[in-house]
ModelCIF file with pLDDT and N, C-alpha, C, O atoms, coordinates in Angstrom:
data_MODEL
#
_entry.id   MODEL 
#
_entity.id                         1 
_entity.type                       polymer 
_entity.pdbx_number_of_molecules   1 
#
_entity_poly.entity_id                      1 
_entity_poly.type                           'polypeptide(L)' 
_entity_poly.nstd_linkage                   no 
_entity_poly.nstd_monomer                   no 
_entity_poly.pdbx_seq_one_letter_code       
;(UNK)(UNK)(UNK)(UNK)(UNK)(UNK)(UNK)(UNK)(UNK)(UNK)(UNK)(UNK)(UNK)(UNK)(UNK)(UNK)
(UNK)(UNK)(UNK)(UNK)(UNK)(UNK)(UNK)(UNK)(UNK)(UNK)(UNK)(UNK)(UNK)(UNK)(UNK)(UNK)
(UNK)(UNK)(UNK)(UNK)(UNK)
;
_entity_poly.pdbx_seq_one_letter_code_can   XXXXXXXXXXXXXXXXXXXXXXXXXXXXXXXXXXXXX 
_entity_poly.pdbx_strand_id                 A 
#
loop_
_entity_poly_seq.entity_id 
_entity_poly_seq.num 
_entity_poly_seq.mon_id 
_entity_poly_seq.hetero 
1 1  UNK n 
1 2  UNK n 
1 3  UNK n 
1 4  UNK n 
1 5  UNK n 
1 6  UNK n 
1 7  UNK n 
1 8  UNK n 
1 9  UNK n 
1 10 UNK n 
1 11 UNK n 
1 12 UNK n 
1 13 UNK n 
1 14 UNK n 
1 15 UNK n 
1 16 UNK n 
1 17 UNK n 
1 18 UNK n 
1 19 UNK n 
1 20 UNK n 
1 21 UNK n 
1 22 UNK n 
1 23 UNK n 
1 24 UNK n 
1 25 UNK n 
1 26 UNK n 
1 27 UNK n 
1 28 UNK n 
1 29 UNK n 
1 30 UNK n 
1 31 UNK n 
1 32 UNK n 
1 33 UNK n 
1 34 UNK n 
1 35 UNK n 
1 36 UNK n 
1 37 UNK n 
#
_struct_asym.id          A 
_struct_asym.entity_id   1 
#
loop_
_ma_qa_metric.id 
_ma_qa_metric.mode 
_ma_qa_metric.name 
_ma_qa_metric.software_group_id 
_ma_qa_metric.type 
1 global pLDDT . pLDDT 
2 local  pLDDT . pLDDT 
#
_ma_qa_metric_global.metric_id      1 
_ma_qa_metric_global.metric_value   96.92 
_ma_qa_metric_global.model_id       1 
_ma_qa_metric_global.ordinal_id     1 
#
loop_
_ma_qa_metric_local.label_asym_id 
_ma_qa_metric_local.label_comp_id 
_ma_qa_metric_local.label_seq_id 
_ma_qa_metric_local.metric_id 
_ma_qa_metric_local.metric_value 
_ma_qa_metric_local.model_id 
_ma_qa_metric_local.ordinal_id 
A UNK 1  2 97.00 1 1  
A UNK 2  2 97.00 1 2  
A UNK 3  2 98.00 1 3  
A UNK 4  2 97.00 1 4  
A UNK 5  2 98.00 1 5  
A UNK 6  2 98.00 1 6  
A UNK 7  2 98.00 1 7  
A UNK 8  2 98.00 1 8  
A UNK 9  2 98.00 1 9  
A UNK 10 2 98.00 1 10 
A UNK 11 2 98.00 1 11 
A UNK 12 2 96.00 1 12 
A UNK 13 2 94.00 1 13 
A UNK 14 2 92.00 1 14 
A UNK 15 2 93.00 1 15 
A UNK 16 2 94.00 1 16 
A UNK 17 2 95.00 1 17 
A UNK 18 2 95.00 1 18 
A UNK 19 2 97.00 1 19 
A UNK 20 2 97.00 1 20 
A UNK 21 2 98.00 1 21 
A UNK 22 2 98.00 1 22 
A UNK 23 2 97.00 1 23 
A UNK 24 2 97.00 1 24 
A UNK 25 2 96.00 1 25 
A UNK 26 2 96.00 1 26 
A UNK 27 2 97.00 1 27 
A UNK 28 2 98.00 1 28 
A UNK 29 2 98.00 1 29 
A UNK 30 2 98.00 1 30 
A UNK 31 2 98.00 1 31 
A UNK 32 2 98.00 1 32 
A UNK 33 2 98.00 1 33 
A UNK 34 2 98.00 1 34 
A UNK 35 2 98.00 1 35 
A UNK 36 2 98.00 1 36 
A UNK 37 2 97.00 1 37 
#
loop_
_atom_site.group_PDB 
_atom_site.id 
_atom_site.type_symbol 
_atom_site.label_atom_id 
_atom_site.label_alt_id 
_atom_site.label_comp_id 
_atom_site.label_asym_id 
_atom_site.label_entity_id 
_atom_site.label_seq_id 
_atom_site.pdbx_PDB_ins_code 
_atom_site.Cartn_x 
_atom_site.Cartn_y 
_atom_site.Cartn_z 
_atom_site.occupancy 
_atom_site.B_iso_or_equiv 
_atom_site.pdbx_formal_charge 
_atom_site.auth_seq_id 
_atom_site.auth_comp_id 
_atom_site.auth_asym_id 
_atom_site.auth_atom_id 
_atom_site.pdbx_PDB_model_num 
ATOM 1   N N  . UNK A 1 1  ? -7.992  141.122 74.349 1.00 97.00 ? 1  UNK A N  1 
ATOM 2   C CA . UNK A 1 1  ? -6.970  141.637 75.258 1.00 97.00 ? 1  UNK A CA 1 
ATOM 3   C C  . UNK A 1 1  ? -6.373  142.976 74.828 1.00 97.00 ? 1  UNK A C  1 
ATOM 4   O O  . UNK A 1 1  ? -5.681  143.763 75.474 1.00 97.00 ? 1  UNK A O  1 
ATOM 5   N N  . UNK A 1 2  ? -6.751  143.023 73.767 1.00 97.00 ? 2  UNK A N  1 
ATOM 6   C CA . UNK A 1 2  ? -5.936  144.261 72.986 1.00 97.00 ? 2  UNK A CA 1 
ATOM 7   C C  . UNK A 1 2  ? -6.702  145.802 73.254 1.00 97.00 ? 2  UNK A C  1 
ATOM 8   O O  . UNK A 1 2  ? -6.187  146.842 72.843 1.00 97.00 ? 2  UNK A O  1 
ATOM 9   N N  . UNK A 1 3  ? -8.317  145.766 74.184 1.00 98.00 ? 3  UNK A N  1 
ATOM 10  C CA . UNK A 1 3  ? -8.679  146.726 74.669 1.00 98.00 ? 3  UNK A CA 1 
ATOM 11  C C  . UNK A 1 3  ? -8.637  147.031 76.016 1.00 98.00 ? 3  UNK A C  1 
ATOM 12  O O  . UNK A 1 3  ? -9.387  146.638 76.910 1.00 98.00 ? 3  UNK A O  1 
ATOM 13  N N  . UNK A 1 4  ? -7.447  147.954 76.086 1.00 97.00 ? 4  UNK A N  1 
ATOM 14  C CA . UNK A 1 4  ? -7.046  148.271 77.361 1.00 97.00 ? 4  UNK A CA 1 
ATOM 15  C C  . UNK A 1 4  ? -8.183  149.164 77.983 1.00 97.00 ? 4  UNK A C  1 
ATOM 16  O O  . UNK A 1 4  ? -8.431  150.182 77.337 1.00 97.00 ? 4  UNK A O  1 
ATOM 17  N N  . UNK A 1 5  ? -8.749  149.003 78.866 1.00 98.00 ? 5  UNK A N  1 
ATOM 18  C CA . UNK A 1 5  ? -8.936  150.520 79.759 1.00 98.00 ? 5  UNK A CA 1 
ATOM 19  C C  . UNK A 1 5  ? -9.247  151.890 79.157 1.00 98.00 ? 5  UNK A C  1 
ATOM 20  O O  . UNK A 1 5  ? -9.062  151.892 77.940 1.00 98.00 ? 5  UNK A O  1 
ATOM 21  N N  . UNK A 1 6  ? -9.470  152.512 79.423 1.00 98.00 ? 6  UNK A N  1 
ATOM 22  C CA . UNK A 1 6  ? -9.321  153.936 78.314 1.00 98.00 ? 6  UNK A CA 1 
ATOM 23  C C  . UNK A 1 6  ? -9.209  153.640 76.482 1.00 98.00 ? 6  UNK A C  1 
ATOM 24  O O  . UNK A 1 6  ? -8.713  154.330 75.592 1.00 98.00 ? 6  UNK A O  1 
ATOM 25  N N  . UNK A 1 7  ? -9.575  152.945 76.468 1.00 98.00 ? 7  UNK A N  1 
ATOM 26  C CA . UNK A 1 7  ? -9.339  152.706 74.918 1.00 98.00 ? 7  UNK A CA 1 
ATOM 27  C C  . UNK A 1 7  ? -11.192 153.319 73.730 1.00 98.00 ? 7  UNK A C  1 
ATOM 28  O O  . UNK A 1 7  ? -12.154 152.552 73.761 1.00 98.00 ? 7  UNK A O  1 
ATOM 29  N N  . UNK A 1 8  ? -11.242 154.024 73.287 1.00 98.00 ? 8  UNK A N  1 
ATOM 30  C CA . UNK A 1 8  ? -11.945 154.470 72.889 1.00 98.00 ? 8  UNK A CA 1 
ATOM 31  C C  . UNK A 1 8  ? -13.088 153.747 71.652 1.00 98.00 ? 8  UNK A C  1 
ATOM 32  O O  . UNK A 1 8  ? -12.559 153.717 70.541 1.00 98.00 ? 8  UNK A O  1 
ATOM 33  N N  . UNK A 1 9  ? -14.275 153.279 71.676 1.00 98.00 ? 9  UNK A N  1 
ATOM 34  C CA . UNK A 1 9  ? -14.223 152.424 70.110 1.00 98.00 ? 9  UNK A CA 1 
ATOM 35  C C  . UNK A 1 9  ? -15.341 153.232 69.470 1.00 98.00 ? 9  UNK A C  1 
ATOM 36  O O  . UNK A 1 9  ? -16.096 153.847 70.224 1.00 98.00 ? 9  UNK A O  1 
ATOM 37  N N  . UNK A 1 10 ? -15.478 153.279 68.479 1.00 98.00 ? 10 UNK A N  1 
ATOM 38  C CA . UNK A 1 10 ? -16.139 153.587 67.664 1.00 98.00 ? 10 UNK A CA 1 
ATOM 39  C C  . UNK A 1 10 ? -17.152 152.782 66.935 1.00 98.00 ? 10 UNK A C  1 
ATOM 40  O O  . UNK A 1 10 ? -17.013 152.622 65.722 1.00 98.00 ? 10 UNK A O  1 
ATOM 41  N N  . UNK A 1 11 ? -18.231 152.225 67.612 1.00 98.00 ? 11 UNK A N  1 
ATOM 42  C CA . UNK A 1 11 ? -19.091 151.009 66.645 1.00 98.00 ? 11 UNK A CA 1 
ATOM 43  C C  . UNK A 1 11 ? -20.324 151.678 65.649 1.00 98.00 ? 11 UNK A C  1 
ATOM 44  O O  . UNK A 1 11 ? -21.092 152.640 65.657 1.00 98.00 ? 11 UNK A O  1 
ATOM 45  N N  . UNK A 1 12 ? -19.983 150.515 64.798 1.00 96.00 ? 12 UNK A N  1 
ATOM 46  C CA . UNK A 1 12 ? -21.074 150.483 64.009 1.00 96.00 ? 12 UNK A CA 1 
ATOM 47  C C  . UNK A 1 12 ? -21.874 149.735 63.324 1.00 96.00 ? 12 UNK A C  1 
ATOM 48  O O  . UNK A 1 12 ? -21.941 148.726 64.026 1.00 96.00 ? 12 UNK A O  1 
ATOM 49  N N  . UNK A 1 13 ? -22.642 149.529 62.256 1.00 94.00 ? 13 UNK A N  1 
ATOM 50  C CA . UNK A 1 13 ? -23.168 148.946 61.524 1.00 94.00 ? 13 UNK A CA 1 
ATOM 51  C C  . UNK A 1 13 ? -22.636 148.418 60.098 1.00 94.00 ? 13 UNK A C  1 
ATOM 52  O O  . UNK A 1 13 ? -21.516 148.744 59.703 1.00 94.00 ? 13 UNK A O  1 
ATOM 53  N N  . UNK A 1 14 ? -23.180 147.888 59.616 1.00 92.00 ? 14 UNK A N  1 
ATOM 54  C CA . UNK A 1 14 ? -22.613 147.246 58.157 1.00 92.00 ? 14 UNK A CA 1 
ATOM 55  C C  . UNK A 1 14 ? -23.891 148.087 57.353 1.00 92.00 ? 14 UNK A C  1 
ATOM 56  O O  . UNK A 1 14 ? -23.827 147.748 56.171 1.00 92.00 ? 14 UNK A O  1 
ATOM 57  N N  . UNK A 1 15 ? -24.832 148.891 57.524 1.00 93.00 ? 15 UNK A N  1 
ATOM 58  C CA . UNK A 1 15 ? -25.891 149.277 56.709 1.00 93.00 ? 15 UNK A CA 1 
ATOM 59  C C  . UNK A 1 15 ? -25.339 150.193 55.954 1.00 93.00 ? 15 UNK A C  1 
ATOM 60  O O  . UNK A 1 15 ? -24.240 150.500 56.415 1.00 93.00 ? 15 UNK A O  1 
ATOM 61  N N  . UNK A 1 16 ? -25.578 150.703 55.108 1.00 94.00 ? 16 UNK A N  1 
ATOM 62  C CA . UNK A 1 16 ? -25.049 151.999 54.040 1.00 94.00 ? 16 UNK A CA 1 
ATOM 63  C C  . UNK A 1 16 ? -26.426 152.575 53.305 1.00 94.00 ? 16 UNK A C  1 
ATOM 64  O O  . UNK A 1 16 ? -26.731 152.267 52.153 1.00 94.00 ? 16 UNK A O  1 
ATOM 65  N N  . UNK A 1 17 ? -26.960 153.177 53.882 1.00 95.00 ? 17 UNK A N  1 
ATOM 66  C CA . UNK A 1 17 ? -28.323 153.851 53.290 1.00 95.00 ? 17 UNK A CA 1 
ATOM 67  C C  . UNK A 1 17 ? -28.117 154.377 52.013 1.00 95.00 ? 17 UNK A C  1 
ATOM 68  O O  . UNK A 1 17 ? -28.483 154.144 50.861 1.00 95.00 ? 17 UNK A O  1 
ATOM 69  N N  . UNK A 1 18 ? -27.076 155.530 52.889 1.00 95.00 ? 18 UNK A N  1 
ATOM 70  C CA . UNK A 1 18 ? -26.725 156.983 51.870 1.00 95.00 ? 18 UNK A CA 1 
ATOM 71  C C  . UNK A 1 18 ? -25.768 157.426 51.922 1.00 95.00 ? 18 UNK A C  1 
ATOM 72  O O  . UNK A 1 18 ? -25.042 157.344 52.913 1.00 95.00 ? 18 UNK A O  1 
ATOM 73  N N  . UNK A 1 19 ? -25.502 157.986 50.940 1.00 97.00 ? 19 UNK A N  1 
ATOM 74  C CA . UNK A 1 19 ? -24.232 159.105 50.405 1.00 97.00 ? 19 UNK A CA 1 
ATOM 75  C C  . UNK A 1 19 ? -24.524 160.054 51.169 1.00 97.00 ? 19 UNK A C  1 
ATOM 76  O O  . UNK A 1 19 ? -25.546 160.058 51.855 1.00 97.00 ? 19 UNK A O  1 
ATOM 77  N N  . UNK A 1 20 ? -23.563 161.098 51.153 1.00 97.00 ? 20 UNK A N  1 
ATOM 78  C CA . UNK A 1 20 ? -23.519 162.418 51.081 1.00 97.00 ? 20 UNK A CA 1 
ATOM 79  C C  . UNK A 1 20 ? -24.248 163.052 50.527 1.00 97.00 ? 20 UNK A C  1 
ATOM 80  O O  . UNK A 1 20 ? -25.205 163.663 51.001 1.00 97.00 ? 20 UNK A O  1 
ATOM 81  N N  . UNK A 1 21 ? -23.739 162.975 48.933 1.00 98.00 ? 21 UNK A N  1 
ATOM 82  C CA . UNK A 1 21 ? -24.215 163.635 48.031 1.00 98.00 ? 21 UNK A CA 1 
ATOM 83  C C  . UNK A 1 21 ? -24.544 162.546 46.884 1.00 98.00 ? 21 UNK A C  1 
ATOM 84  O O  . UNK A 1 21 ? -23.900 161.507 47.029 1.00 98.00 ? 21 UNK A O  1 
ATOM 85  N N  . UNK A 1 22 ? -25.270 162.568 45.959 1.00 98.00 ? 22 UNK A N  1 
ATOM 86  C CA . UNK A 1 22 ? -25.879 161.734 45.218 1.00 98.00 ? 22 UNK A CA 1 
ATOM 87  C C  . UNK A 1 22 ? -25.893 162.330 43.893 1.00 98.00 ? 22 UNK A C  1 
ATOM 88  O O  . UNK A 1 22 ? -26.701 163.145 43.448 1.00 98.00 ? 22 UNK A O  1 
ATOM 89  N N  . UNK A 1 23 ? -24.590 161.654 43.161 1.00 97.00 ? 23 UNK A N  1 
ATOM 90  C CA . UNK A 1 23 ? -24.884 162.928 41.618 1.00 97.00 ? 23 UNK A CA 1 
ATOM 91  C C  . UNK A 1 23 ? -25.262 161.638 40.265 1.00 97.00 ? 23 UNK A C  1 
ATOM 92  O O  . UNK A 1 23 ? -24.524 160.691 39.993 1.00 97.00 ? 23 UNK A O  1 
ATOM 93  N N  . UNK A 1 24 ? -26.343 161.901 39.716 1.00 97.00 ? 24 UNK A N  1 
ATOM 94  C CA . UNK A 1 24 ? -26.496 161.128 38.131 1.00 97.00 ? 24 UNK A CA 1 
ATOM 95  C C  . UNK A 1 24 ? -27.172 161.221 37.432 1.00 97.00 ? 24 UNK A C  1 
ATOM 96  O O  . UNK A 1 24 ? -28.368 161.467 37.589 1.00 97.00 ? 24 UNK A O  1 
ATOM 97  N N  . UNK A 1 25 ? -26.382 160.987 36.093 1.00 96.00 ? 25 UNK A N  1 
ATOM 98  C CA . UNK A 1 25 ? -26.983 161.678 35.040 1.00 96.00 ? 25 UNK A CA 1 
ATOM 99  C C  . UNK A 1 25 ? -27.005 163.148 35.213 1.00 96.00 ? 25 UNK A C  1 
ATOM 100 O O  . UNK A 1 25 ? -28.098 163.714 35.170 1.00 96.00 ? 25 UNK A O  1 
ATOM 101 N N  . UNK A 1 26 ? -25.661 163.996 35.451 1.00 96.00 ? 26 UNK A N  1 
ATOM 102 C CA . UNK A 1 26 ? -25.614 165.799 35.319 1.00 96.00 ? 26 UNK A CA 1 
ATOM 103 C C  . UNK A 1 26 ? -24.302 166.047 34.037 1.00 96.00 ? 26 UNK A C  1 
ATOM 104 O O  . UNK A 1 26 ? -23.704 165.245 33.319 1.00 96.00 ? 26 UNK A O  1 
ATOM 105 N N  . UNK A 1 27 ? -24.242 167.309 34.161 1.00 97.00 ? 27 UNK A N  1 
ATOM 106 C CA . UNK A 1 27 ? -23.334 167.554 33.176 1.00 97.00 ? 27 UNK A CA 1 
ATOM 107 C C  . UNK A 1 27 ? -22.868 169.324 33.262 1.00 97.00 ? 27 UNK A C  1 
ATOM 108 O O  . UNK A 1 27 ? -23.554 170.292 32.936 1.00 97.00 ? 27 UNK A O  1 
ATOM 109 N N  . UNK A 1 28 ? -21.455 169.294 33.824 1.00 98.00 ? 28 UNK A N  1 
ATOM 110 C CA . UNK A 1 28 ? -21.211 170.323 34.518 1.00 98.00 ? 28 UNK A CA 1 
ATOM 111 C C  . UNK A 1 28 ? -21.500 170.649 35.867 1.00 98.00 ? 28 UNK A C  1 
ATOM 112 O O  . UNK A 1 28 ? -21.624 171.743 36.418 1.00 98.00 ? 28 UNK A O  1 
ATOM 113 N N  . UNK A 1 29 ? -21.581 169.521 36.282 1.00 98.00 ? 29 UNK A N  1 
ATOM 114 C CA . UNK A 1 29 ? -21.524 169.851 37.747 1.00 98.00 ? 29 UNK A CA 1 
ATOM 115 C C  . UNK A 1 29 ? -20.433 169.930 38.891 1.00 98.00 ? 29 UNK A C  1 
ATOM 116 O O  . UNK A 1 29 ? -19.425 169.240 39.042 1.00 98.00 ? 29 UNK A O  1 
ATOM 117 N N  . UNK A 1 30 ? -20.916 170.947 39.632 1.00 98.00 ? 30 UNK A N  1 
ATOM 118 C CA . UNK A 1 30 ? -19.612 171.457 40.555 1.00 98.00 ? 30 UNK A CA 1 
ATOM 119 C C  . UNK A 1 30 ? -19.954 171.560 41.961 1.00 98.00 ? 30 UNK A C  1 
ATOM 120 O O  . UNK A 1 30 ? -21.034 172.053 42.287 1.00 98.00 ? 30 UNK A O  1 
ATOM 121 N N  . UNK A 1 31 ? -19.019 171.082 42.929 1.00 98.00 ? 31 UNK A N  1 
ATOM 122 C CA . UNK A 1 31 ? -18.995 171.196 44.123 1.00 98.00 ? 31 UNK A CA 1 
ATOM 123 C C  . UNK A 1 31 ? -17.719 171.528 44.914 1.00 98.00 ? 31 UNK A C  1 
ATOM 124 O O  . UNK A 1 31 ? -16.772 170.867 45.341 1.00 98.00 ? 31 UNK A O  1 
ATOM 125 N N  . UNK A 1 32 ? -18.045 172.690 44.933 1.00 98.00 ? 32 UNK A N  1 
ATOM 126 C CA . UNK A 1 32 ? -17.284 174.185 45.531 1.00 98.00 ? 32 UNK A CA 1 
ATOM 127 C C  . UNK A 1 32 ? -16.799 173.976 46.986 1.00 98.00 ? 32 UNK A C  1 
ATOM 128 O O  . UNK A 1 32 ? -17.788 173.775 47.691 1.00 98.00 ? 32 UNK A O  1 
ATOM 129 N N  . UNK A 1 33 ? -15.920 173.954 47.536 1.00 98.00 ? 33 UNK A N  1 
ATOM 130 C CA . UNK A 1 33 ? -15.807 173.925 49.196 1.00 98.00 ? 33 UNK A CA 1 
ATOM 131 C C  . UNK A 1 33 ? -16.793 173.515 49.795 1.00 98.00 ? 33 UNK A C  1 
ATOM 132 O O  . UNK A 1 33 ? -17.206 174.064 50.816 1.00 98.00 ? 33 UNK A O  1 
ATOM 133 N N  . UNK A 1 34 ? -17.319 172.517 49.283 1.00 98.00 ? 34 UNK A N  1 
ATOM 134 C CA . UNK A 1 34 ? -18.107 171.513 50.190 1.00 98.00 ? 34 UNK A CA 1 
ATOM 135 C C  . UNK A 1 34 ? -17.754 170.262 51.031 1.00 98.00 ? 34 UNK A C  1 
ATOM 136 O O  . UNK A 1 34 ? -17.282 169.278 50.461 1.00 98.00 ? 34 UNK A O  1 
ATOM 137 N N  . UNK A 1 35 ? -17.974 170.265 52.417 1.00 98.00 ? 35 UNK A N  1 
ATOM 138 C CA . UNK A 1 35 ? -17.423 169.300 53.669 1.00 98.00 ? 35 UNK A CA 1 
ATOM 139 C C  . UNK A 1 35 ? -18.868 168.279 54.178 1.00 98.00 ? 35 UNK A C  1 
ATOM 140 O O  . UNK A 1 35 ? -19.990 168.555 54.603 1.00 98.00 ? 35 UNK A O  1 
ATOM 141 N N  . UNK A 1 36 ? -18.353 167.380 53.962 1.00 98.00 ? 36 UNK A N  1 
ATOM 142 C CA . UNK A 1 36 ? -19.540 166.194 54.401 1.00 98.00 ? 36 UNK A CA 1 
ATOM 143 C C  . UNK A 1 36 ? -18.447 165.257 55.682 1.00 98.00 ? 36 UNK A C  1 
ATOM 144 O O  . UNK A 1 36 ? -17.465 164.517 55.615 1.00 98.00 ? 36 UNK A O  1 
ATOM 145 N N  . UNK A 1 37 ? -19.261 165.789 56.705 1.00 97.00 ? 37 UNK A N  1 
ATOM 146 C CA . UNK A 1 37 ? -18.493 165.239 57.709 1.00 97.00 ? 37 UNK A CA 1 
ATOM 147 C C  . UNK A 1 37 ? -18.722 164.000 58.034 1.00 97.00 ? 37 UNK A C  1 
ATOM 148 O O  . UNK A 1 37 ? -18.063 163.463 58.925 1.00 97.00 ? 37 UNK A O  1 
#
């Protein structure tokens, strides 16, 4: 009842493949103004 009309949803899954970014085993590593939308 709680989805009115105009109500917007966003679905998805329970899967999780991947990261963004994937860091291991580094040393000195840097990530500069980087956006993962």
């Amino acid at each position: 009842p709680k989805l009115i009309p105009g109500t917007v949803i966003a679905m998805r899954s329970w899967y999780r493949p991947n990261p963004g970014i994937f860091v291991h085993k580094g040393k000195d590593i840097r990530l500069e103004n980087v956006t993962v939308h």
